[in-house]
Protein backbone atom coordinates (compact mmCIF):
# COMPACT_ATOMS: atom_id res chain seq x y z
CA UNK A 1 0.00 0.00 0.00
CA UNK A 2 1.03 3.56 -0.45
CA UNK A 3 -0.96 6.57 1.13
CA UNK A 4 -2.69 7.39 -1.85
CA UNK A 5 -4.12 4.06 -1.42
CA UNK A 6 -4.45 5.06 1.75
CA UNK A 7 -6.97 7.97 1.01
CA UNK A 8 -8.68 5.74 -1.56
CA UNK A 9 -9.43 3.39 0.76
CA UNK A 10 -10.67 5.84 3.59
CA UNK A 11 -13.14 7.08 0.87
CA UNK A 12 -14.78 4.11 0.14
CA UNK A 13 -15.00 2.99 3.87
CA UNK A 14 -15.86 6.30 5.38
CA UNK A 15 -17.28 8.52 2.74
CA UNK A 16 -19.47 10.64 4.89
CA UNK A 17 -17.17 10.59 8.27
CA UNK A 18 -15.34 13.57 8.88
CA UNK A 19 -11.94 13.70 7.63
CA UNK A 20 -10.62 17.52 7.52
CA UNK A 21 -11.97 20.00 9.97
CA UNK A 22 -10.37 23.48 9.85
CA UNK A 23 -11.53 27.54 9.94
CA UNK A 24 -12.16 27.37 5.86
CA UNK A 25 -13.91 23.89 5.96
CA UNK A 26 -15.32 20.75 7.07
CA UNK A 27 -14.36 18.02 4.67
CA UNK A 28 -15.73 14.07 4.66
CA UNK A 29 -13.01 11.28 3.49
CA UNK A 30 -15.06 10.79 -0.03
CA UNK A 31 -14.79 14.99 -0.18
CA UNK A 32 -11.16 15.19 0.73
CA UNK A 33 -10.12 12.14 -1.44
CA UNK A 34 -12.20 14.08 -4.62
CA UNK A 35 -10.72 16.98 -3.90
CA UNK A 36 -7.13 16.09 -3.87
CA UNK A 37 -7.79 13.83 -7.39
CA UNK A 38 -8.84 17.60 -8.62
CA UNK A 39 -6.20 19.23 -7.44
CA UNK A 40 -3.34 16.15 -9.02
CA UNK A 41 -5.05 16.39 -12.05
CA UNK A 42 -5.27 20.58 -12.48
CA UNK A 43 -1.04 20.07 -11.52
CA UNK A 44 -0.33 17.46 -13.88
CA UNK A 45 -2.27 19.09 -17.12
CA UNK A 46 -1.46 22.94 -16.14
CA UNK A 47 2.11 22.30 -14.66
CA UNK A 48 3.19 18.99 -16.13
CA UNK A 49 4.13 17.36 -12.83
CA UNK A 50 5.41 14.09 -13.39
CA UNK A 51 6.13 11.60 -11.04
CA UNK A 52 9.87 11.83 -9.13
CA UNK A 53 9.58 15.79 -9.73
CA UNK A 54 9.57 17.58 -6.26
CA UNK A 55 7.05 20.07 -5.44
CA UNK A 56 7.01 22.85 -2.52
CA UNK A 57 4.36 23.84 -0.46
CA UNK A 58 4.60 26.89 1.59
CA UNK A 59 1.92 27.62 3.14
CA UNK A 60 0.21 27.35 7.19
CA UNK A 61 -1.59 24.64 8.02
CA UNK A 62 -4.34 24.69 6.89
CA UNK A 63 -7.27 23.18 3.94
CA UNK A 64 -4.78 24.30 1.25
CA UNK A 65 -2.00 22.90 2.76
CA UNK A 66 -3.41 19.19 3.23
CA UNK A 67 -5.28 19.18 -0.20
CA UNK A 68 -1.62 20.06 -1.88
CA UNK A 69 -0.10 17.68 0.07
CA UNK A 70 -2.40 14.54 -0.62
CA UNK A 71 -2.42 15.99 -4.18
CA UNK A 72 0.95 15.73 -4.78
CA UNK A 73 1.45 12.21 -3.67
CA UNK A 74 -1.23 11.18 -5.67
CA UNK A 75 0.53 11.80 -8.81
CA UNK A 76 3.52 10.08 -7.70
CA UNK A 77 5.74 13.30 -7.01
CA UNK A 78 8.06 14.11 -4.04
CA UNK A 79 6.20 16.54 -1.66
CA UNK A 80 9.01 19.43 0.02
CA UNK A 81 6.89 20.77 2.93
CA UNK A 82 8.66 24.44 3.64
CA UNK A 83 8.17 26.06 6.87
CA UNK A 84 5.80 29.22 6.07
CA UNK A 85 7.57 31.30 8.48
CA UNK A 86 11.12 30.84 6.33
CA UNK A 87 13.16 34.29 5.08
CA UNK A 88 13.63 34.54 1.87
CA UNK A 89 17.38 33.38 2.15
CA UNK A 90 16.22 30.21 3.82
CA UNK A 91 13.45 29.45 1.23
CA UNK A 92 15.89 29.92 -0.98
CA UNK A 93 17.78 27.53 -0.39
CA UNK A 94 15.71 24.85 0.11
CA UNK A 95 14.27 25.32 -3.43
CA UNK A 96 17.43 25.18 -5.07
CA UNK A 97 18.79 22.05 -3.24
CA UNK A 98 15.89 20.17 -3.65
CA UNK A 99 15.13 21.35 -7.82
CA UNK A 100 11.68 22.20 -6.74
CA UNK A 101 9.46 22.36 -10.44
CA UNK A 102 6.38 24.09 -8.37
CA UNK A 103 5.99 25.43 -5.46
CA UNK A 104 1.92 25.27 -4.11
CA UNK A 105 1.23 28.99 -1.23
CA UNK A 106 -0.78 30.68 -0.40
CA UNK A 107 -1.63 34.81 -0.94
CA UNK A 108 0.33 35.78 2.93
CA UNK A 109 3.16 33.88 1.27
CA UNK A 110 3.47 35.08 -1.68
CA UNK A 111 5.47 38.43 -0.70
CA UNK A 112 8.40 36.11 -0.06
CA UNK A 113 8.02 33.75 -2.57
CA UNK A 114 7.28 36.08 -5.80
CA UNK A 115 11.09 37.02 -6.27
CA UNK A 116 12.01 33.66 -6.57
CA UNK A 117 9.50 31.91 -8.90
CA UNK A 118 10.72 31.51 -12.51
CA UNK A 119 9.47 30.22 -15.92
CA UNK A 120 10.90 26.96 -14.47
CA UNK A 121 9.89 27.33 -11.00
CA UNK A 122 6.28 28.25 -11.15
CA UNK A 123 4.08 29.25 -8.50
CA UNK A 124 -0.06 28.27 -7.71
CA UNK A 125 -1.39 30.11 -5.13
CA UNK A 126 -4.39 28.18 -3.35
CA UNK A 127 -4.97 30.90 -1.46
CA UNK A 128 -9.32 30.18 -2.36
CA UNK A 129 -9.93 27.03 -3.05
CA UNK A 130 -13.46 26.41 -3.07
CA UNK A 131 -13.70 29.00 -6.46
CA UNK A 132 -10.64 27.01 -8.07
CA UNK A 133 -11.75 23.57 -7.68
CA UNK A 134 -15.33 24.05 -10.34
CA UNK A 135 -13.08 24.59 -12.90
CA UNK A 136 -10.57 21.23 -12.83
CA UNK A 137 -11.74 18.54 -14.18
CA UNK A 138 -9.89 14.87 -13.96
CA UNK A 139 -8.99 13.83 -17.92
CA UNK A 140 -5.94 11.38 -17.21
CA UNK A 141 -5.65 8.58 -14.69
CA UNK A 142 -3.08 8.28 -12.59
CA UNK A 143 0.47 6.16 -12.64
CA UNK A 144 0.60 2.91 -10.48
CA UNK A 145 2.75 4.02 -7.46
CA UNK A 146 5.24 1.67 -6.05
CA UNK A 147 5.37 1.90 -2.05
CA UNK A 148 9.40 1.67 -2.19
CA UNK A 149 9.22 5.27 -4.35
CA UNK A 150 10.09 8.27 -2.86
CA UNK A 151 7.71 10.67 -1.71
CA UNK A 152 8.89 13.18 0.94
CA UNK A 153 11.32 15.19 1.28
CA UNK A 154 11.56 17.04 4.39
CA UNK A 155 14.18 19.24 5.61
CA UNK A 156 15.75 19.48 8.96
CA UNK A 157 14.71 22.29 11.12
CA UNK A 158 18.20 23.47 10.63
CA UNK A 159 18.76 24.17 14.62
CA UNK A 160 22.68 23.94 14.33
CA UNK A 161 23.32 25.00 11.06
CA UNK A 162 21.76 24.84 6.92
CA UNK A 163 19.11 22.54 6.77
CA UNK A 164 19.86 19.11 4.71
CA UNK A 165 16.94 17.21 3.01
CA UNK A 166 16.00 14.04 4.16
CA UNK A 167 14.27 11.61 2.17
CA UNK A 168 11.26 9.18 2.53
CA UNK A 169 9.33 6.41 0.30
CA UNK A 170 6.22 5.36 1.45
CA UNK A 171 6.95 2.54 3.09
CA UNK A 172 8.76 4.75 6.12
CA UNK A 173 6.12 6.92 6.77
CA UNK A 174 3.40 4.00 6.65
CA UNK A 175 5.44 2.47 9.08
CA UNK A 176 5.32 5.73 11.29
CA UNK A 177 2.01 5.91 10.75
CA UNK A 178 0.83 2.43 12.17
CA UNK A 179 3.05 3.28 15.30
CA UNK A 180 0.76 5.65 16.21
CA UNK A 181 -1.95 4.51 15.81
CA UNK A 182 -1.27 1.48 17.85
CA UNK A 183 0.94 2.89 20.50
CA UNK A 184 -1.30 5.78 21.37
CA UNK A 185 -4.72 4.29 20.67
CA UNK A 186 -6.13 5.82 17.26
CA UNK A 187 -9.05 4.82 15.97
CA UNK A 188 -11.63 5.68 13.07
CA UNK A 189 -13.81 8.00 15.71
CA UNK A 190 -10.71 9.82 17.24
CA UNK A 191 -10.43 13.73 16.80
CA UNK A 192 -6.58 14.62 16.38
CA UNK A 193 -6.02 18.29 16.63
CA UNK A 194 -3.01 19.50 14.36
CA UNK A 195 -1.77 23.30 15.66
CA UNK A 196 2.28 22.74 15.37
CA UNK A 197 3.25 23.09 11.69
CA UNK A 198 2.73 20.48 9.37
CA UNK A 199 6.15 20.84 7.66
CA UNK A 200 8.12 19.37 10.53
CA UNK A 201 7.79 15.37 10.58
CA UNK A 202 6.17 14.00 13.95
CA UNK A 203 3.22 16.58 13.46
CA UNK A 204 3.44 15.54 9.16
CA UNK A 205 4.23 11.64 9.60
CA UNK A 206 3.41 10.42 13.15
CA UNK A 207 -0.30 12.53 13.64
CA UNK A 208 -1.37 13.65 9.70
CA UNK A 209 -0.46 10.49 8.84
CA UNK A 210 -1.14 8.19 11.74
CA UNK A 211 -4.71 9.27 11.95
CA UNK A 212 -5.14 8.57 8.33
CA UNK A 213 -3.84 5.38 8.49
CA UNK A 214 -7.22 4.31 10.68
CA UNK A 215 -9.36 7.05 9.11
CA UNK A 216 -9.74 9.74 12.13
CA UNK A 217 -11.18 13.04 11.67
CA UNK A 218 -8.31 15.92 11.31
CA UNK A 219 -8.91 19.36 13.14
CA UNK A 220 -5.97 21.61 11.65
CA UNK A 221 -5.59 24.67 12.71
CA UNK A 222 -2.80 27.46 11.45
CA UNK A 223 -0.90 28.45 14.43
CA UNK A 224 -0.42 27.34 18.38
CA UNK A 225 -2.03 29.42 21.67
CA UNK A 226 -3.14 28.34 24.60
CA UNK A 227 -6.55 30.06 24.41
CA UNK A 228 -7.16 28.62 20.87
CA UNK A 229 -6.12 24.87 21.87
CA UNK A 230 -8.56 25.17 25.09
CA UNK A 231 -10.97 26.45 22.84
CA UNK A 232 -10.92 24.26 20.03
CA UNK A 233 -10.73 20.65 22.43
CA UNK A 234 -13.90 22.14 24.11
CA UNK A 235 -15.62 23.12 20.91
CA UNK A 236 -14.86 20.01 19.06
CA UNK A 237 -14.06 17.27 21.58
CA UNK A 238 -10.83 16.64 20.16
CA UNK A 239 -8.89 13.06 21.84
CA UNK A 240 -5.13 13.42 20.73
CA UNK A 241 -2.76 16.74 20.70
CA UNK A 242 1.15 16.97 19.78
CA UNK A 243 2.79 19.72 21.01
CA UNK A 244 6.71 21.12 21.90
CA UNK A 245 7.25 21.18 25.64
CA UNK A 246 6.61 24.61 25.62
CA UNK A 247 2.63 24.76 24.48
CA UNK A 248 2.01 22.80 27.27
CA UNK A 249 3.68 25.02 29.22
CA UNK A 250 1.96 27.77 28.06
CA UNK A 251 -1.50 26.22 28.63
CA UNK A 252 -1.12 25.33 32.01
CA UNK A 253 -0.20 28.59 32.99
CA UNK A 254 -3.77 30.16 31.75
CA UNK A 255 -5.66 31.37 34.65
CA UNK A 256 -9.24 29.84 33.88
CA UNK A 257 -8.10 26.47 33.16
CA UNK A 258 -9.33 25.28 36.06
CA UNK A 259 -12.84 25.92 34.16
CA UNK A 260 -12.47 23.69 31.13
CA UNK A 261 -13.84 20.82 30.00
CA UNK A 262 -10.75 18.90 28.73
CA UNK A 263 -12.49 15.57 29.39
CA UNK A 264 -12.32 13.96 25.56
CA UNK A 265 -8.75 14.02 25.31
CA UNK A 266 -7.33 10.26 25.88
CA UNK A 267 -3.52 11.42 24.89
CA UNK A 268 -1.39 13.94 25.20
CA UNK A 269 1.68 13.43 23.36
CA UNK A 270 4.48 15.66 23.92
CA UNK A 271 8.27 15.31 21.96
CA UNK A 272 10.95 17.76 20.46
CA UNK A 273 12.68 18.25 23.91
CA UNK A 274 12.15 17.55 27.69
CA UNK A 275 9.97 17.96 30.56
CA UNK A 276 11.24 17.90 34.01
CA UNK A 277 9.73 16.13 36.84
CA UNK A 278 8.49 19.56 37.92
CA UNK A 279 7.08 20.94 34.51
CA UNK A 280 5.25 17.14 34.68
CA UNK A 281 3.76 17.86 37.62
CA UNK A 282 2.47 20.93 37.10
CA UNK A 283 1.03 19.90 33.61
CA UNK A 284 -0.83 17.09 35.35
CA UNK A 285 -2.13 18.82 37.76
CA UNK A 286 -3.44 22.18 36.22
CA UNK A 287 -4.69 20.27 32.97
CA UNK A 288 -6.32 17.72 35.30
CA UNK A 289 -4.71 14.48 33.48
CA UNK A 290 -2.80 11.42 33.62
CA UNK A 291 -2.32 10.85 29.73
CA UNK A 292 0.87 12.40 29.11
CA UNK A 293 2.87 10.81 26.50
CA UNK A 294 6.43 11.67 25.84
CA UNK A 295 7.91 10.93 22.36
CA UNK A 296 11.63 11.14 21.44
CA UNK A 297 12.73 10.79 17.56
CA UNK A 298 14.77 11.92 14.91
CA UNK A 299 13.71 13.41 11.35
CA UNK A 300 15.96 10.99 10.04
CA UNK A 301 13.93 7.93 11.75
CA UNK A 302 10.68 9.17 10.33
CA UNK A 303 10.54 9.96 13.28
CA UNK A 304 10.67 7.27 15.02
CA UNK A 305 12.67 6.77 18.75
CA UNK A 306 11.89 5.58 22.08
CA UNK A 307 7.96 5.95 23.79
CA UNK A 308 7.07 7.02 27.91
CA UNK A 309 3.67 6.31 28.54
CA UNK A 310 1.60 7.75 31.39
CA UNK A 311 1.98 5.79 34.35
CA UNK A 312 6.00 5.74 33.65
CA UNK A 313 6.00 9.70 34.20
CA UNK A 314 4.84 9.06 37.93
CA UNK A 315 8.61 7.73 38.44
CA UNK A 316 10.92 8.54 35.08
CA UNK A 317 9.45 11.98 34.52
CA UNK A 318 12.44 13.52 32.60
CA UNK A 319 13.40 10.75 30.95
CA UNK A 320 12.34 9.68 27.11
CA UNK A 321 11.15 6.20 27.97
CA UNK A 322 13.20 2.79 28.45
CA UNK A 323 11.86 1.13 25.30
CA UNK A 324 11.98 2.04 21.66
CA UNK A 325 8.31 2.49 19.80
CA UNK A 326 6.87 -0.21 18.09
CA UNK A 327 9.30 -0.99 14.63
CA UNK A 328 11.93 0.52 16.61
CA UNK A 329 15.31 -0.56 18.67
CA UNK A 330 16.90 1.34 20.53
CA UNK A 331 20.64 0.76 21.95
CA UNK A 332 24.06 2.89 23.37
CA UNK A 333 27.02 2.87 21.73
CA UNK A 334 30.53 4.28 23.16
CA UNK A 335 32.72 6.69 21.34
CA UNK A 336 34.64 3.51 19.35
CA UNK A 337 30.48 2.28 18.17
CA UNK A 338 30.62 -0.59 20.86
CA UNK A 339 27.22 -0.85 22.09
CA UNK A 340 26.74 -0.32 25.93
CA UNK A 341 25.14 -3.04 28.01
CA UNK A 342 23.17 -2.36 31.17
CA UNK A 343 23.58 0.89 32.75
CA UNK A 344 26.09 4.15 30.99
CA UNK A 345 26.63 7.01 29.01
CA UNK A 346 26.71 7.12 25.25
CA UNK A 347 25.14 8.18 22.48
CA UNK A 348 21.63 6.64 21.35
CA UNK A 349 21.58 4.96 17.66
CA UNK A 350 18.48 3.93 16.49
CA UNK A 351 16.84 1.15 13.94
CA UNK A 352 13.61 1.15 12.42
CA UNK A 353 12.00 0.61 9.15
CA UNK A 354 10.46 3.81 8.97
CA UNK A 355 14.39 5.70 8.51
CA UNK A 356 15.21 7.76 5.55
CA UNK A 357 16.30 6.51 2.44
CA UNK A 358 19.17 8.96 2.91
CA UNK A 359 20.40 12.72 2.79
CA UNK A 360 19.36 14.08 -0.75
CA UNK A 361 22.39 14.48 -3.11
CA UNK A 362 24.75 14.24 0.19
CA UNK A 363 25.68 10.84 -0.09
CA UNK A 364 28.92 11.42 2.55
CA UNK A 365 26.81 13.34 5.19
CA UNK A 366 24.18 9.59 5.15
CA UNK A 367 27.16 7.75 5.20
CA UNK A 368 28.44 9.39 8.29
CA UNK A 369 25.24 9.02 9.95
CA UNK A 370 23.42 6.00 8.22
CA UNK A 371 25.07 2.14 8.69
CA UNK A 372 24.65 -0.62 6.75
CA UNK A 373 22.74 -2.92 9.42
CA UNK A 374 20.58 -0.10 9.70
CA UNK A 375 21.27 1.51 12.41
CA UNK A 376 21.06 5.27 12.58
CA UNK A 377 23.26 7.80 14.46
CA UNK A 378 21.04 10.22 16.43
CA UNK A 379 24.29 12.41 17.86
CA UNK A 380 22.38 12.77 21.12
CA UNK A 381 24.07 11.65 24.23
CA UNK A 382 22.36 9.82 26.88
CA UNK A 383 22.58 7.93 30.24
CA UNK A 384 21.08 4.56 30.78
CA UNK A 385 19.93 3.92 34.24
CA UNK A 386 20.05 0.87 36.25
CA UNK A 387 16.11 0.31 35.40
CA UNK A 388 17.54 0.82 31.42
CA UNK A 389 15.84 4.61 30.88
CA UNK A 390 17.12 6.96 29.02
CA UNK A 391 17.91 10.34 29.94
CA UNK A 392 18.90 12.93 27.27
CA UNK A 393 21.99 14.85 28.22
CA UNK A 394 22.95 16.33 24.96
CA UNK A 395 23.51 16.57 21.45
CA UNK A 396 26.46 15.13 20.68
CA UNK A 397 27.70 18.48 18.92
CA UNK A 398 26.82 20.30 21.86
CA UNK A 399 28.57 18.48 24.10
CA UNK A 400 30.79 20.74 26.48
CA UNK A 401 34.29 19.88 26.83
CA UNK A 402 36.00 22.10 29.09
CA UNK A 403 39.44 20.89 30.48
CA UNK A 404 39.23 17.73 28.85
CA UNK A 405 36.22 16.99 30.75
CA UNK A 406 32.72 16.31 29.49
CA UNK A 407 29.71 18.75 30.95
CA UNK A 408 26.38 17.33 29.13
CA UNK A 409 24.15 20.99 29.03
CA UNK A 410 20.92 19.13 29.89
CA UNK A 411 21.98 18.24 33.11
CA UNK A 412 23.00 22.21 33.92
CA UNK A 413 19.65 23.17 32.33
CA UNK A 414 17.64 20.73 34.69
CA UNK A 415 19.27 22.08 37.84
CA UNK A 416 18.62 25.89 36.78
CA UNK A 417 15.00 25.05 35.33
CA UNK A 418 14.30 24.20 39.33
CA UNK A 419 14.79 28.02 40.68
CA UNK A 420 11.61 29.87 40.85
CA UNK A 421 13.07 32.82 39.00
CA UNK A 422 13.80 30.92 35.85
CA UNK A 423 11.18 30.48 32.94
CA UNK A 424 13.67 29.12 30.59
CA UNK A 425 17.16 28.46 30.15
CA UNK A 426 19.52 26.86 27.55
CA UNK A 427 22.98 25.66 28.26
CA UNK A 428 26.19 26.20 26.13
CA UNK A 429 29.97 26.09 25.43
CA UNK A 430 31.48 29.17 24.51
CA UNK A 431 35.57 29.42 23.58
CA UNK A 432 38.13 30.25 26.26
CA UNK A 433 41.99 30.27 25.72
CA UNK A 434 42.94 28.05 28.57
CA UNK A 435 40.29 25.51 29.03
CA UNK A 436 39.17 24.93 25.74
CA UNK A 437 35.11 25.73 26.44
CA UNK A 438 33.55 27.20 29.20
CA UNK A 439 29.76 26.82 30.30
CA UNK A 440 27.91 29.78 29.66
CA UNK A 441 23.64 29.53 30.85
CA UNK A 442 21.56 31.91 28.76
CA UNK A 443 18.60 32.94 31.20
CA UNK A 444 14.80 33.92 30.95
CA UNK A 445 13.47 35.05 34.01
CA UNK A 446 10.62 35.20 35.55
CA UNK A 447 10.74 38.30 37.75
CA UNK A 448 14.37 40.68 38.14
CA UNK A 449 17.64 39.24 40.09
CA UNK A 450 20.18 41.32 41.45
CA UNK A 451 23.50 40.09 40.84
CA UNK A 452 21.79 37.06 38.58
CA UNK A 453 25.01 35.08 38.03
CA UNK A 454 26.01 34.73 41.70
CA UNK A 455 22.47 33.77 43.10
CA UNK A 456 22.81 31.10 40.61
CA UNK A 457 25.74 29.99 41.03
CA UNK A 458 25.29 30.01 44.93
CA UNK A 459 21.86 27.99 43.70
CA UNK A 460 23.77 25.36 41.98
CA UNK A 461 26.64 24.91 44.34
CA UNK A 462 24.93 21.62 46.07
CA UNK A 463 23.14 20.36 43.15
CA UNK A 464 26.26 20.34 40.87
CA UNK A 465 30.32 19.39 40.69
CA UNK A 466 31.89 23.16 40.77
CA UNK A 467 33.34 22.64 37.00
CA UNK A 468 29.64 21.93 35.44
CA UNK A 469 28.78 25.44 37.52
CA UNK A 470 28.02 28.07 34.71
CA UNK A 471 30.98 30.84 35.10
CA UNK A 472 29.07 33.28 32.76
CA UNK A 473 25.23 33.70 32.55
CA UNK A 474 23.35 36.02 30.05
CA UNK A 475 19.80 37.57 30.37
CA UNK A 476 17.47 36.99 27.99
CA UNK A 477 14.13 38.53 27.19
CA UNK A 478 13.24 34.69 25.16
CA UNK A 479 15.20 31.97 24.02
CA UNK A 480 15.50 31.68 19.71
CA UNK A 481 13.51 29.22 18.86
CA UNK A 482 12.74 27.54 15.50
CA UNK A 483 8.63 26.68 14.58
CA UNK A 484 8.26 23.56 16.02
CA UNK A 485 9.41 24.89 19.89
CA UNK A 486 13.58 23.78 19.88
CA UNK A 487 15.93 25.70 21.39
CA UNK A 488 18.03 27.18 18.56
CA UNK A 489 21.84 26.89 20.23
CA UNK A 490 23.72 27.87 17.16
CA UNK A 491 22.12 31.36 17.44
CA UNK A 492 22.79 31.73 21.00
């Protein structure tokens, strides 16, 4: 099967069940599977979009955005979802390395996108729809598509550097897809609510997709707040939400919480970083629930990784689980690739049949990361504990080494992220002349601190060795962050 079989099939066995739900429309399976045939055929005839050619969308979440996309792979083409929010450098880019032939926005878009649209790199804006689709007519059928062909190309979000494309066939993301929807309980009359963008892969592969593979409705909305996500689980009795760390630390902290009804939601998946035991806590208890799920994965996995499930937070809250997600191992290695038994520190490597094909047209930069048992380096570093969890110290390129010894930033941020003053903080090396690195904290706080760095540091003193204690410490008003919530260190 591929996932235009997919949609086929959810339009023959659901016509009239919802399927799309979002502020320009209210689609049913049969509608959205019409639709998107509408939408192939206007690209192929107008555009001549063959398969293997990649096409762009830039554009929010949103009707357009999952009509292009199911378009696209029904005509056998490679989808390149774009983050909406990109500078024109950025988009740039992107379009060049991956020889986009169209690129599918919308009219907010276009400002940004207009300079860089050619005779060769066309532009469709989809910015209405409903007054475009009368006039497209299906006149061709469509190629046979193999399951093993390519299909997605989505780029990294780019936190440490230029973002490299990473490739998928259908077989990958079919296999993310029927993760979740075992793992975390989908079924045909769940309500999965979409608000973090759709061009970053576990809202894309593991929730688009994984509630298409059973036929759930889709409520997709074009940007995060708190107010909105209360609203929307109230108004339409939504059951599963993915979100950064950071939304649901946003919604907790809204004052009439207390006051909704958040009673249909079964699972509450959270993933792109950490909570503490603390930030657990408080989520459970001001958003009244025990169904927090924590997700840790790589773009380059699908992304697939390791799975916490609720009643694990009541003792490992912190940690990304002790188990990898179903199609997925999970092992240490040491610095010479050894794999680590039983308890240590090392970095995590990860198999699964849902990992990319590879790096597009950076065959060195897959070899690097990609083996051939099929394993996958995820240059995060972690520590094993004695009952085999994982806990995420840091990226392997962030590591601190300062002296010749090894400071992991997560375990700085932890400490800090427990003093009431602190909202946020991110952890880094910076160069010094003797030592090599030095650990500098970059702070967001709550309310003013006189003489910051040496409350902290006092702070820290008996939670932490004296050479993982930050010696510098910079105030911040917020921490750089990309769309889908991470920290962005390379800024910093």
């Amino acid at each position: 099967m591929n996932i235009p079989d997919l949609l086929a099939l959810n339009a023959r066995k659901f016509p009239d069940q919802e399927a799309l739900i979002t502020p320009e429309c209210r689609l049913d399976w049969a509608s959205l599977h019409e639709q998107s045939l509408l939408l192939a055929a206007h690209l192929r005839t107008a555009y001549g979009i063959s398969p293997q050619d990649r096409v762009a969308l830039f554009m929010p979440n949103g009707y357009a955005w999952v009509l292009g996309y199911f378009a696209v792979l029904n005509l056998g083409a490679v989808v390149v979802p774009i983050n909406a929010r990109l500078a024109p450098a950025e988009l740039d880019y992107i379009l060049r390395d991956c020889g986009a032939s169209l690129v599918l926005g919308c009219a907010e878009q276009y400002l940004t996108l207009a300079p860089l649209l050619s005779e060769s790199r066309p532009g469709l804006n989809l910015d209405d729809l409903t007054k475009l689709l009368p006039h497209w007519t299906r006149k061709h059928t469509l190629e046979a598509i193999e399951p093993s062909a390519p299909c997605t190309l989505l780029y990294t979000s780019g936190t440490t550097g230029k973002p490299k494309g990473v490739l998928f066939n259908h077989i990958n993301l079919l296999t993310v897809a029927n993760t979740t929807a075992v793992e975390m309980d989908v079924r045909p009359d769940s309500r999965l609510l979409h608000m973090m963008p759709l061009t970053h892969s576990a809202p894309l592969h593991v929730f688009l997709l994984g509630g298409t593979y059973v036929g759930a409705a889709h409520i997709v909305l074009p940007e995060f707040t708190p107010t909105l996500l209360l609203d929307t689980v109230e108004r339409e009795r939504t059951t599963h939400f993915f979100g950064a760390p950071v939304a649901y630390l946003l919604t907790a902290q809204q004052p009439d919480i207390a006051q909704r009804d958040l009673s249909s939601m079964t699972c509450w998946v959270y993933g792109g970083g950490p909570l503490s035991a603390e930030q657990v806590e408080l989520i459970r208890q001001r958003m009244g629930t025990e169904q927090l799920f924590c997700v840790y994965g790589l773009t380059e996995a699908g992304p697939s990784g390791s799975l916490m499930k609720p009643a694990e937070h009541k003792i490992k809250a912190g940690s990304i689980g002790c188990r990898g997600a179903l199609h997925t191992e999970l092992r240490l290695i040491d610095d010479a690739g050894h794999p680590i038994a039983g308890e240590g520190t090392g970095q995590i490597q990860i198999r699964t049949a849902a990992t990319m094909l590879g790096y597009w047209n950076k065959p060195e930069a897959t070899a690097e990361c990609l083996h051939a048992d099929g394993w996958l380096n995820s240059g995060d570093v972690a520590r094993r504990d004695a009952d085999g969890y994982y806990w995420v110290l840091a990226r392997k390129k962030e590591l601190i080494i300062s002296g010749g010894v090894n400071i992991y930033p997560r375990e700085i941020e932890s400490a800090l992220e427990q003093h009431p003053a602190i909202a946020e903080v991110a952890v880094i090396g910076v160069p010094h002349a003797e030592w090599g690195e030095t650990v500098k904290a970059c702070v967001v706080l709550r309310e003013p601190l006189d003489d910051c760095a040496q409350i902290l540091r006092t702070y820290l003193q008996p939670l932490l060795a004296d050479y993982k204690i930050p010696r510098l410490f910079s105030q911040h008003s917020a921490l750089p962050r990309n769309a889908n919530g991470k920290v962005m260190k390379h800024q910093l």
